[in-house]
N, C-alpha and C. Protein backbone atom coordinates (compact mmCIF):
# COMPACT_ATOMS: atom_id res chain seq x y z
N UNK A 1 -21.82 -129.73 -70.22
CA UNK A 1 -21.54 -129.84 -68.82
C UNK A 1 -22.56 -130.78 -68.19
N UNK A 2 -21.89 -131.55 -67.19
CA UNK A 2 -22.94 -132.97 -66.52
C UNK A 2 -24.12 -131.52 -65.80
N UNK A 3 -25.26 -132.16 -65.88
CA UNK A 3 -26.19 -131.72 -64.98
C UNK A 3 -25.90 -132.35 -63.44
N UNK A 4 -26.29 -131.48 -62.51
CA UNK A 4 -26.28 -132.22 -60.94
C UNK A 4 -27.58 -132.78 -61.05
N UNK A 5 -27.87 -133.77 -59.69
CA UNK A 5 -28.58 -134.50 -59.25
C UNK A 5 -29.59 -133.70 -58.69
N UNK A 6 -29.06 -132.68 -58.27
CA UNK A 6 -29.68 -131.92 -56.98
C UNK A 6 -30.00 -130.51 -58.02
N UNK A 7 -31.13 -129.89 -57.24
CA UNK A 7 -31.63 -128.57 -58.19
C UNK A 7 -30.89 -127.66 -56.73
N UNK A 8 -31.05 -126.14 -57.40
CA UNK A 8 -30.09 -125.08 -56.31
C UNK A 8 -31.07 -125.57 -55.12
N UNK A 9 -32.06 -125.88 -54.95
CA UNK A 9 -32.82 -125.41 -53.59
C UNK A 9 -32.48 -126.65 -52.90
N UNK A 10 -32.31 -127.63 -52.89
CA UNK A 10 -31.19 -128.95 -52.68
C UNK A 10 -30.20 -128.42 -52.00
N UNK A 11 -29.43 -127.81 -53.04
CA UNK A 11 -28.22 -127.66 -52.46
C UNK A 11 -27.95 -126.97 -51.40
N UNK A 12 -28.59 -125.24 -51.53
CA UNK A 12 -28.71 -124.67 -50.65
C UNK A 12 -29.17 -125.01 -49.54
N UNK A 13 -30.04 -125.85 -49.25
CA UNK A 13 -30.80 -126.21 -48.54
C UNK A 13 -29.52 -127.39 -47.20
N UNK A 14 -28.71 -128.05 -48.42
CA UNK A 14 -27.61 -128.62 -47.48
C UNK A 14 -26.47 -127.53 -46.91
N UNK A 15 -26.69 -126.77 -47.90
CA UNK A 15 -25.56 -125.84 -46.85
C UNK A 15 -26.04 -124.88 -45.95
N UNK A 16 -27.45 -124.76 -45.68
CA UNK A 16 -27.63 -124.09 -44.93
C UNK A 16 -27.43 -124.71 -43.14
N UNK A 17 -28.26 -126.84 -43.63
CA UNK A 17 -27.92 -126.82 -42.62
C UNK A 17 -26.59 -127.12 -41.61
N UNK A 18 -25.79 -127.50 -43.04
CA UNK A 18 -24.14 -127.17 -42.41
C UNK A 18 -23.92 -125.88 -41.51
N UNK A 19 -24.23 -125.02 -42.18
CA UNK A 19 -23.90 -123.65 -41.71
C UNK A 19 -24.54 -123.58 -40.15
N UNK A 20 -25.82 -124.39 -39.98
CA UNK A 20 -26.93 -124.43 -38.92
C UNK A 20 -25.99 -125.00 -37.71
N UNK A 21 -24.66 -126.12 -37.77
CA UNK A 21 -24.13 -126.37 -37.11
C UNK A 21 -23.98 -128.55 -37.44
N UNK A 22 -24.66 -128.55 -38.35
CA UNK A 22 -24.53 -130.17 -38.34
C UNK A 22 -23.16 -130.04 -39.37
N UNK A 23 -22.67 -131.86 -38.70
CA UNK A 23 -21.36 -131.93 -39.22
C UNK A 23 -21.18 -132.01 -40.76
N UNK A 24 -20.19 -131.77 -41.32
CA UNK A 24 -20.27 -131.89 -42.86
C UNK A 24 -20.69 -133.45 -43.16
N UNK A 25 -19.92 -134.73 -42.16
CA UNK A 25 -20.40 -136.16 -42.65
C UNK A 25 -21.62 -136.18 -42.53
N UNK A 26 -22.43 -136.02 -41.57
CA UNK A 26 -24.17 -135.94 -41.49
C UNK A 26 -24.71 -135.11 -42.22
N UNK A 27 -24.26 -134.19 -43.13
CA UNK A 27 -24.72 -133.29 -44.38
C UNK A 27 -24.78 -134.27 -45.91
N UNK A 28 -23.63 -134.78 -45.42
CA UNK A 28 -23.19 -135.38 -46.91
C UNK A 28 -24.73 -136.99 -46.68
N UNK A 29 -24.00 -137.62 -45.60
CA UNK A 29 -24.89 -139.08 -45.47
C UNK A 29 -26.61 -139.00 -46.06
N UNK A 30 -26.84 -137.61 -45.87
CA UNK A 30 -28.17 -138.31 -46.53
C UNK A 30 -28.59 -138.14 -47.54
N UNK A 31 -28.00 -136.78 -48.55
CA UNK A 31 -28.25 -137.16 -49.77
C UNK A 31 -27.17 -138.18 -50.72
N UNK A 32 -26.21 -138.14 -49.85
CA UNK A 32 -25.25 -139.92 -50.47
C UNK A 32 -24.36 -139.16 -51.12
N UNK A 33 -23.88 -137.75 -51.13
CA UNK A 33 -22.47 -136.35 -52.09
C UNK A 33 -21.86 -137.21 -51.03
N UNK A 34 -20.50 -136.79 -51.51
CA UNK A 34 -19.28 -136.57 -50.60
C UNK A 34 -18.72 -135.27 -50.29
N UNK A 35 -17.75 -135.31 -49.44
CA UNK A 35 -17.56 -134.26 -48.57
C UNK A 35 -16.72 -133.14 -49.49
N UNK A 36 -16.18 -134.12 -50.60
CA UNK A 36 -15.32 -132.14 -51.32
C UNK A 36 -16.88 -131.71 -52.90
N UNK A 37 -17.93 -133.05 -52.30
CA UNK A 37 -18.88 -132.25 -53.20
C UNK A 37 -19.91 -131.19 -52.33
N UNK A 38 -19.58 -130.92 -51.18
CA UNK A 38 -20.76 -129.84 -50.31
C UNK A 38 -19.39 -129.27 -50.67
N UNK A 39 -18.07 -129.23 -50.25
CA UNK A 39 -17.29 -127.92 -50.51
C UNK A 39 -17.15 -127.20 -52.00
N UNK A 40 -17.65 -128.17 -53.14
CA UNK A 40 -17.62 -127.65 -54.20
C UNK A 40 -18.92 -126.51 -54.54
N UNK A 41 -19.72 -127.03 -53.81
CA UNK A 41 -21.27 -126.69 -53.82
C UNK A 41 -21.29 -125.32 -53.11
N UNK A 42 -20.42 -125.25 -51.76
CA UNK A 42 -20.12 -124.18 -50.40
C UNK A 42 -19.47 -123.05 -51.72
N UNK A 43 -18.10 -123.55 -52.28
CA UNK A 43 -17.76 -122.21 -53.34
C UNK A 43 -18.58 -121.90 -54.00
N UNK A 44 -19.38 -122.37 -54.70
CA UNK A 44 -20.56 -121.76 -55.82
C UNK A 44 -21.83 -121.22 -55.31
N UNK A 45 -22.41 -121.73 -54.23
CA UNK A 45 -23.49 -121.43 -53.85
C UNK A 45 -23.26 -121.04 -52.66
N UNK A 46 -22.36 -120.99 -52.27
CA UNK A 46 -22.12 -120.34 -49.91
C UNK A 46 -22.55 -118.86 -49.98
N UNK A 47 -23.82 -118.22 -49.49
CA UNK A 47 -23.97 -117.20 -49.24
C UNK A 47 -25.17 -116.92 -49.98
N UNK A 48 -25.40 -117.86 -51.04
CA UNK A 48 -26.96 -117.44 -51.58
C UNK A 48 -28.11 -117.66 -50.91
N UNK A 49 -29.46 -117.41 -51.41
CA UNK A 49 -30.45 -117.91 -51.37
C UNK A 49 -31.14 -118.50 -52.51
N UNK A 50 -31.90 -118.86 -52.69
CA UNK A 50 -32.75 -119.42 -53.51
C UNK A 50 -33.22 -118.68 -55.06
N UNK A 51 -33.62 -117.98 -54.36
CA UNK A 51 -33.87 -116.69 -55.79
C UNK A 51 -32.35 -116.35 -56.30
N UNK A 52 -31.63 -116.07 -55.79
CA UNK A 52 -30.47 -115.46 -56.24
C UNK A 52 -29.67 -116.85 -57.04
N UNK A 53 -29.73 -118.09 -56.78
CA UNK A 53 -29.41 -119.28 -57.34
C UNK A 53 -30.06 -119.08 -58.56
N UNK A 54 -31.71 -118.84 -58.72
CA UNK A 54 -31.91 -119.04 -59.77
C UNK A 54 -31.61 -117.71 -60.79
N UNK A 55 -31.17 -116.53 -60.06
CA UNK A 55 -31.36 -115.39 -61.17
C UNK A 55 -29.75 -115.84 -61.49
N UNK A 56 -28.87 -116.42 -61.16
CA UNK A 56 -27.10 -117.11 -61.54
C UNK A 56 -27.55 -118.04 -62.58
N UNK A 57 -28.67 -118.86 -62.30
CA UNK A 57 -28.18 -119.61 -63.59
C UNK A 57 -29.19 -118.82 -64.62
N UNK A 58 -30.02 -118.00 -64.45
CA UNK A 58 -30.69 -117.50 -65.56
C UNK A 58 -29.78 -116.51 -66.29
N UNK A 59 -29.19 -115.83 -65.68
CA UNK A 59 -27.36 -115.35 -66.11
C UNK A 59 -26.55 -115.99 -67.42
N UNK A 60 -26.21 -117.33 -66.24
CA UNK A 60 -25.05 -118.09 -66.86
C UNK A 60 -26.01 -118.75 -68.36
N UNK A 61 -27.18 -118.49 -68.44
CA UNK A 61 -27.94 -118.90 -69.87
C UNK A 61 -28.24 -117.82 -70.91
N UNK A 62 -28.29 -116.53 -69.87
CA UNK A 62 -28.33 -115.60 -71.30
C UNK A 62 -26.55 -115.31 -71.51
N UNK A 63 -25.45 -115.85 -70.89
CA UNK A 63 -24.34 -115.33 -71.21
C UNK A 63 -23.75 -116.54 -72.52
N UNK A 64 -23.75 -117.64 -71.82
CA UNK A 64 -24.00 -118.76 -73.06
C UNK A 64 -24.26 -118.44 -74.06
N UNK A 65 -25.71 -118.20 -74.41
CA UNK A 65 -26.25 -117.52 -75.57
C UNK A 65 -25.60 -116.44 -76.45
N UNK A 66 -25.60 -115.60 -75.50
CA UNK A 66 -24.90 -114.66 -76.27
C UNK A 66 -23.21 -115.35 -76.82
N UNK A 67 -22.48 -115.76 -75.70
CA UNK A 67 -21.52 -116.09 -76.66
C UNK A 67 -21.74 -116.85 -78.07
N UNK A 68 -22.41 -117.63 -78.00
CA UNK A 68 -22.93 -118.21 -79.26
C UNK A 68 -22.85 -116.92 -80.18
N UNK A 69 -23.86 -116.41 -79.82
CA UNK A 69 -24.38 -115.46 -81.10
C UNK A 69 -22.94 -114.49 -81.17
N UNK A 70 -21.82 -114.17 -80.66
CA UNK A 70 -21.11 -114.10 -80.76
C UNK A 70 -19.87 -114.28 -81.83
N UNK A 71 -19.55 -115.33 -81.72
CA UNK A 71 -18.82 -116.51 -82.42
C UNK A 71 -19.19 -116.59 -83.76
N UNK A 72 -20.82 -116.46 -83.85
CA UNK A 72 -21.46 -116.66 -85.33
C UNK A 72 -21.23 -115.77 -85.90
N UNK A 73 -21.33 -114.23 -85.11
CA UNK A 73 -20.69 -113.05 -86.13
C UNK A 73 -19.52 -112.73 -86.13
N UNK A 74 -18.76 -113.12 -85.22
CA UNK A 74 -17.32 -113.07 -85.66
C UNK A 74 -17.11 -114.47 -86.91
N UNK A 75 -17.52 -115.35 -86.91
CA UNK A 75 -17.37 -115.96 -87.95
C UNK A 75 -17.87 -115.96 -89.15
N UNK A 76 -18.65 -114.79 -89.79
CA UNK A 76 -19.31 -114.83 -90.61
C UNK A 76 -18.77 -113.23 -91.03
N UNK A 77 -18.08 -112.71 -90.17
CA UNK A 77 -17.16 -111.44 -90.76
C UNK A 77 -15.80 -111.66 -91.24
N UNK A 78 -15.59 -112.94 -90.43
CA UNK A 78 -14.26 -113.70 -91.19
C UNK A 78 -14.32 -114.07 -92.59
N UNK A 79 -15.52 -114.40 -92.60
CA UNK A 79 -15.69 -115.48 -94.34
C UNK A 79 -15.99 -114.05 -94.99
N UNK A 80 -16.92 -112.90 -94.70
CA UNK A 80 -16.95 -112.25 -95.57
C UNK A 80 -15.69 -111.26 -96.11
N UNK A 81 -15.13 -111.18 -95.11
CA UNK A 81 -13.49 -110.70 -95.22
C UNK A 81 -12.54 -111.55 -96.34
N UNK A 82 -12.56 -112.82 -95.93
CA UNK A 82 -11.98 -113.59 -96.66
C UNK A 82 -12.60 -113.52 -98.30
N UNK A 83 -14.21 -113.10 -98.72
CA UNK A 83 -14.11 -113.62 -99.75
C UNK A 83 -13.87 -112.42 -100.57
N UNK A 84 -14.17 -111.07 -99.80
CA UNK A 84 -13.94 -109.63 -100.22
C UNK A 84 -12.08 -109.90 -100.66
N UNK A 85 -11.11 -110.57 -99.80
CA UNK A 85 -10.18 -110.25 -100.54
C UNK A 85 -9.70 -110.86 -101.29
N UNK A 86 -10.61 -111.78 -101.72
CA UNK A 86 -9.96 -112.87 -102.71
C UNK A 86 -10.22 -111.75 -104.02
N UNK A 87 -9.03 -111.79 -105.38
CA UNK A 87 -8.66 -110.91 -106.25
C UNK A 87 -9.68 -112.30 -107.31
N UNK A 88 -10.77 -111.78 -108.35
CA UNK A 88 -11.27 -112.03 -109.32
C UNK A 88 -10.45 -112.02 -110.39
């Protein structure tokens, strides 16, 4: 997945002052996003704070992980399945 430009406290930081009352074009103009990238930003991050941004992506990294480790044991119960029924 592309990394953003912007770290959560960035972002949040633009939607807060949307929320503060400045227009979405004067939100967007100065870090140079466009306007369906603060609304993409508004669904993922509208309502957080800062800490809570970072305990989401510290989340979305131990869930990653685990799927990994996942996958490896379902795939490694497959092969041992497979070689248990192969007939000698």
């Amino acid at each position: 997945m592309k990394r953003s430009r912007f770290t959560e406290e960035q972002i949040i930081g633009m939607l807060k002052e949307r929320e503060a009352g400045m227009s979405t074009a004067d939100v967007c103009r100065k870090p140079g996003v466009s306007a369906a990238t603060v609304c993409k930003y508004k669904a993922r991050f509208g309502g957080l704070e800062v800490s809570d941004a970072r305990r989401l992506k510290a989340l979305e990294d131990e869930n990653s992980r685990l799927k990994k480790l996942l996958a490896e044991a379902i795939l490694d119960n497959a092969i041992l399945k497979d070689v248990a029924s192969r007939k000698w």
